[in-house]
N, C-alpha and C. Protein backbone atom coordinates (compact mmCIF):
# COMPACT_ATOMS: atom_id res chain seq x y z
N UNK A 1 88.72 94.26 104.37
CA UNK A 1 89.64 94.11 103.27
C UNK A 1 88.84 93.70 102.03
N UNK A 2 89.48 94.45 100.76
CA UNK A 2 88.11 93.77 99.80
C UNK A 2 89.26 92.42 99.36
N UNK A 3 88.17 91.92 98.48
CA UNK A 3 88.37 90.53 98.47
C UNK A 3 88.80 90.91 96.66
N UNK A 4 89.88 90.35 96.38
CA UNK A 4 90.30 90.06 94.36
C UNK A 4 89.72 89.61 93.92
N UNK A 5 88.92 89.82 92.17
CA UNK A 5 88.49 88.84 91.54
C UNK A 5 89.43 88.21 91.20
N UNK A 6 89.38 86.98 91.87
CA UNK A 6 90.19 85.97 90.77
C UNK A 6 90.15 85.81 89.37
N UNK A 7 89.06 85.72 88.49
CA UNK A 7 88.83 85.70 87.21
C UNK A 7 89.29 86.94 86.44
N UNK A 8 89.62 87.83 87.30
CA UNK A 8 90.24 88.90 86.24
C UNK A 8 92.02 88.50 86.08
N UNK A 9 92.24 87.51 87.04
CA UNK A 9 93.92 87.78 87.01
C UNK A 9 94.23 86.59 85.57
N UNK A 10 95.60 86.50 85.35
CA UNK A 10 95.96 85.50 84.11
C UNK A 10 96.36 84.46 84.88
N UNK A 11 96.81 83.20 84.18
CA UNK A 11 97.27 82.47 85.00
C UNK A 11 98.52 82.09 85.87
N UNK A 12 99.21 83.09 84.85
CA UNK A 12 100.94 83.13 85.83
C UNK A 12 100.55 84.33 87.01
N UNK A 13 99.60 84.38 86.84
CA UNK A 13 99.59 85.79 88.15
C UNK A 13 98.66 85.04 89.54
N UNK A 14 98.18 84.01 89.14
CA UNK A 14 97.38 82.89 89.92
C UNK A 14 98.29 82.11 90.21
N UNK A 15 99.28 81.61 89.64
CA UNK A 15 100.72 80.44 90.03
C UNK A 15 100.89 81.28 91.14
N UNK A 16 101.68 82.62 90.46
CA UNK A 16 102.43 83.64 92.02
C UNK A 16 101.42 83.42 93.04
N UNK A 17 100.57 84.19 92.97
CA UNK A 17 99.74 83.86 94.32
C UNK A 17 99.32 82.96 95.09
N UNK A 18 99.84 81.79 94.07
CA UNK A 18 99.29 80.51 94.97
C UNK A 18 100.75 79.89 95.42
N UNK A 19 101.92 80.65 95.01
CA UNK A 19 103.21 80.57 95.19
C UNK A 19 103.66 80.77 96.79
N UNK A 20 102.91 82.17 96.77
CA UNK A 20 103.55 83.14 97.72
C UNK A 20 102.43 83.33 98.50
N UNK A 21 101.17 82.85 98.96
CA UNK A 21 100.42 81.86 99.98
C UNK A 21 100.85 81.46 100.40
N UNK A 22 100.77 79.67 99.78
CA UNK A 22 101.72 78.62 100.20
C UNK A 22 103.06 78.79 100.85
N UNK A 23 103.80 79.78 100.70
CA UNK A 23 104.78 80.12 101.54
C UNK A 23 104.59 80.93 102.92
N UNK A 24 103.74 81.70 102.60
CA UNK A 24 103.35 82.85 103.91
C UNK A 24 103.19 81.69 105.06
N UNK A 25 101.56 80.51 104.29
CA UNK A 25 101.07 79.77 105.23
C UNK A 25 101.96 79.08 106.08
N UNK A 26 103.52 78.37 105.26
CA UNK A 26 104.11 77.74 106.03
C UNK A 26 105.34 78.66 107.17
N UNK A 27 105.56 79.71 106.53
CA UNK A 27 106.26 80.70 107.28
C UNK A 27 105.04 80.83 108.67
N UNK A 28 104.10 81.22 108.41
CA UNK A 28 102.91 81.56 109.54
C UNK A 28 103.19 80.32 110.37
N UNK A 29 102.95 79.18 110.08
CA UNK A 29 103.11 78.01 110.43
C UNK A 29 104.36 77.72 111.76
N UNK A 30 105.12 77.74 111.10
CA UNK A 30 106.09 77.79 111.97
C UNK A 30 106.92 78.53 113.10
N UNK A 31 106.32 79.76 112.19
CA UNK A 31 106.58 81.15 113.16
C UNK A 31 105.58 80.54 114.85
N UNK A 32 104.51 80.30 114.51
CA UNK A 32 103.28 79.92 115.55
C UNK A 32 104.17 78.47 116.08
N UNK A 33 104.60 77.91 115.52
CA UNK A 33 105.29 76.80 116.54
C UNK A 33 106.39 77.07 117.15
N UNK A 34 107.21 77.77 116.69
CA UNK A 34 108.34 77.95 117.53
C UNK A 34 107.95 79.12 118.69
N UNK A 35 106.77 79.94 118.50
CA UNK A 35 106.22 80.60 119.51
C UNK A 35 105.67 79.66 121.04
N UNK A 36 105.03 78.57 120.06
CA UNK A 36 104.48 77.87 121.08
C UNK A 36 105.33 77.41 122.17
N UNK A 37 106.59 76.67 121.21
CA UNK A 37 107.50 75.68 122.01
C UNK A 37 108.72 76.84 123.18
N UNK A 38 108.44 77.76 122.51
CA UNK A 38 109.12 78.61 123.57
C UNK A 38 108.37 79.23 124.88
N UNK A 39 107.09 79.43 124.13
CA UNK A 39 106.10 79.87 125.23
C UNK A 39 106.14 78.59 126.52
N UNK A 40 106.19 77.34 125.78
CA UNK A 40 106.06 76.27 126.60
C UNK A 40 107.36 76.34 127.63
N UNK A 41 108.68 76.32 127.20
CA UNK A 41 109.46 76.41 127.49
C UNK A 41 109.78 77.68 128.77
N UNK A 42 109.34 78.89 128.28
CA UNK A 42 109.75 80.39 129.22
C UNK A 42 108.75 79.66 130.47
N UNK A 43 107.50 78.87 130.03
CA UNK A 43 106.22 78.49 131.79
C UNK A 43 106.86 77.66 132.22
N UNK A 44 107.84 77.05 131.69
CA UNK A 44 108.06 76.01 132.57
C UNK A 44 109.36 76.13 133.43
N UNK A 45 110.29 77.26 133.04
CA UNK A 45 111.40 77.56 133.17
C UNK A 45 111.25 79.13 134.33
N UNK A 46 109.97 80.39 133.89
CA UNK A 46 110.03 81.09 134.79
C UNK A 46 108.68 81.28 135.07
N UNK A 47 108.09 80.00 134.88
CA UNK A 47 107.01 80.35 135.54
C UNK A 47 105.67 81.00 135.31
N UNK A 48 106.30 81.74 133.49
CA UNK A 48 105.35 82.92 133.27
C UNK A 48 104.24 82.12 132.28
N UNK A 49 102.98 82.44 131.79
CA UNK A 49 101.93 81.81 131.28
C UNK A 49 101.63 82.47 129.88
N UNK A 50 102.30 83.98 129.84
CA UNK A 50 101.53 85.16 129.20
C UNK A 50 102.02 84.66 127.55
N UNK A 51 103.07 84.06 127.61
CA UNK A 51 103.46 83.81 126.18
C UNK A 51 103.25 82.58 125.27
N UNK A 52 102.63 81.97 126.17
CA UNK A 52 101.87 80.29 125.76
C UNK A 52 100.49 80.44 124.63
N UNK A 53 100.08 82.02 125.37
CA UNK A 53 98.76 81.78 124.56
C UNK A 53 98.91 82.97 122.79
N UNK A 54 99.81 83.46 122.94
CA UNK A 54 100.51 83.93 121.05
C UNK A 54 99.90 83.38 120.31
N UNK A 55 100.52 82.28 119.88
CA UNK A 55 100.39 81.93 118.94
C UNK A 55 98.46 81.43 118.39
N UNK A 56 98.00 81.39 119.21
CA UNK A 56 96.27 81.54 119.05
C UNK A 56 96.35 82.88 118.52
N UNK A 57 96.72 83.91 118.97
CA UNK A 57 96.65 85.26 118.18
C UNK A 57 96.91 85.01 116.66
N UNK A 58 97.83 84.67 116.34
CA UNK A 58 97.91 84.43 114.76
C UNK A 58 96.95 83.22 113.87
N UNK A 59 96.47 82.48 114.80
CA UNK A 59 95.59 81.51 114.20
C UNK A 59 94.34 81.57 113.00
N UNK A 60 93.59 83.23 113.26
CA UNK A 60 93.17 83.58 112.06
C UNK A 60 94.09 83.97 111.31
N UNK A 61 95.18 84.14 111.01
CA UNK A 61 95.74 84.86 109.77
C UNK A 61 95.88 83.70 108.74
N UNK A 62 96.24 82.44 109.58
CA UNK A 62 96.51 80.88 108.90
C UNK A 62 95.16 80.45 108.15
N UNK A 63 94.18 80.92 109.09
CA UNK A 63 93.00 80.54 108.57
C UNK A 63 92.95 80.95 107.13
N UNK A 64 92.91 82.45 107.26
CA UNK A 64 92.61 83.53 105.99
C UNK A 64 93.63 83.15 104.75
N UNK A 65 94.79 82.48 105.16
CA UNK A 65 95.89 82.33 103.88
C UNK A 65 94.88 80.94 103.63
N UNK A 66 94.91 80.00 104.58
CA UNK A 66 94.83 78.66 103.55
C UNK A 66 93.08 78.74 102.78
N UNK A 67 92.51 79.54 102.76
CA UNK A 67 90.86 79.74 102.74
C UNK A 67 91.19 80.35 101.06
N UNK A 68 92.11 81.40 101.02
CA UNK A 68 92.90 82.42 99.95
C UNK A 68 93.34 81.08 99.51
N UNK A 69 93.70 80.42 99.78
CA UNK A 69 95.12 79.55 99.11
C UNK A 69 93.78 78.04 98.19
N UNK A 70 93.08 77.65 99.01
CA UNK A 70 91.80 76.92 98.22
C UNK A 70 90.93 77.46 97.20
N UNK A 71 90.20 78.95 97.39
CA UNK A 71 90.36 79.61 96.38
C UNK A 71 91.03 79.94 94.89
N UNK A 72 92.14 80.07 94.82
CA UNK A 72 93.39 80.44 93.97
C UNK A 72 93.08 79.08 93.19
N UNK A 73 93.93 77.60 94.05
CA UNK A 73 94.14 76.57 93.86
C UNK A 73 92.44 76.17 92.88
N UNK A 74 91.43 76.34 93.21
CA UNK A 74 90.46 75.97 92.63
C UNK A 74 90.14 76.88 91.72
N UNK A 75 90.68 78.42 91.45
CA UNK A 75 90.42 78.97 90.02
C UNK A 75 91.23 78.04 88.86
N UNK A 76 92.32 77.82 89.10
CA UNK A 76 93.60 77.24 88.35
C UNK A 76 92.92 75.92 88.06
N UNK A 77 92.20 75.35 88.81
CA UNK A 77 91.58 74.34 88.56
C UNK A 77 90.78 73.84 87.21
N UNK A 78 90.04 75.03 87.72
CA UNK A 78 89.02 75.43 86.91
C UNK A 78 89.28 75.77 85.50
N UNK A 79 90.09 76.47 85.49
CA UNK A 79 90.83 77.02 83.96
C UNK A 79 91.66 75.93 83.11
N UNK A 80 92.15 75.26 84.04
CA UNK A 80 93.06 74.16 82.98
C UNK A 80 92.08 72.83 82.83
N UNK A 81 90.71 72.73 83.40
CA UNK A 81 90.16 71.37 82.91
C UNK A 81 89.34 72.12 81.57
């Protein structure tokens, strides 16, 4: 995937993105916990194991938003001192 220059965007176009990150991350977030607690739930209830380990599947994507999301947060930084 290529990677955005940040320095080409303005700064309301850096808010959005650091808007709609911050949201993905916590949507990602939770999506991965309620995976978990069910995964926990289906092993303990039928026994099965296969759905416990999900939410590790999405664990890089969390990575990649909040990595994107420090980025952003530190152009904006940068621009308003």
């Amino acid at each position: 995937m290529k990677k955005q220059d940040l320095s080409k965007l303005s700064v309301e176009e850096l808010k959005y993105k650091e808007k709609t990150l911050k949201n993905s991350t916590i949507l990602m977030l939770t999506a991965m916990a309620i995976m978990l607690f069910s995964g926990i739930f289906l092993m303990i209830k039928m026994k099965n194991s296969v759905l416990t380990f999900l939410p590790v599947a999405f664990l890089p994507l969390v990575i990649i938003f909040t990595n994107q999301l420090k980025e952003v947060r530190e152009e904006l930084k940068n621009r308003t001192s």
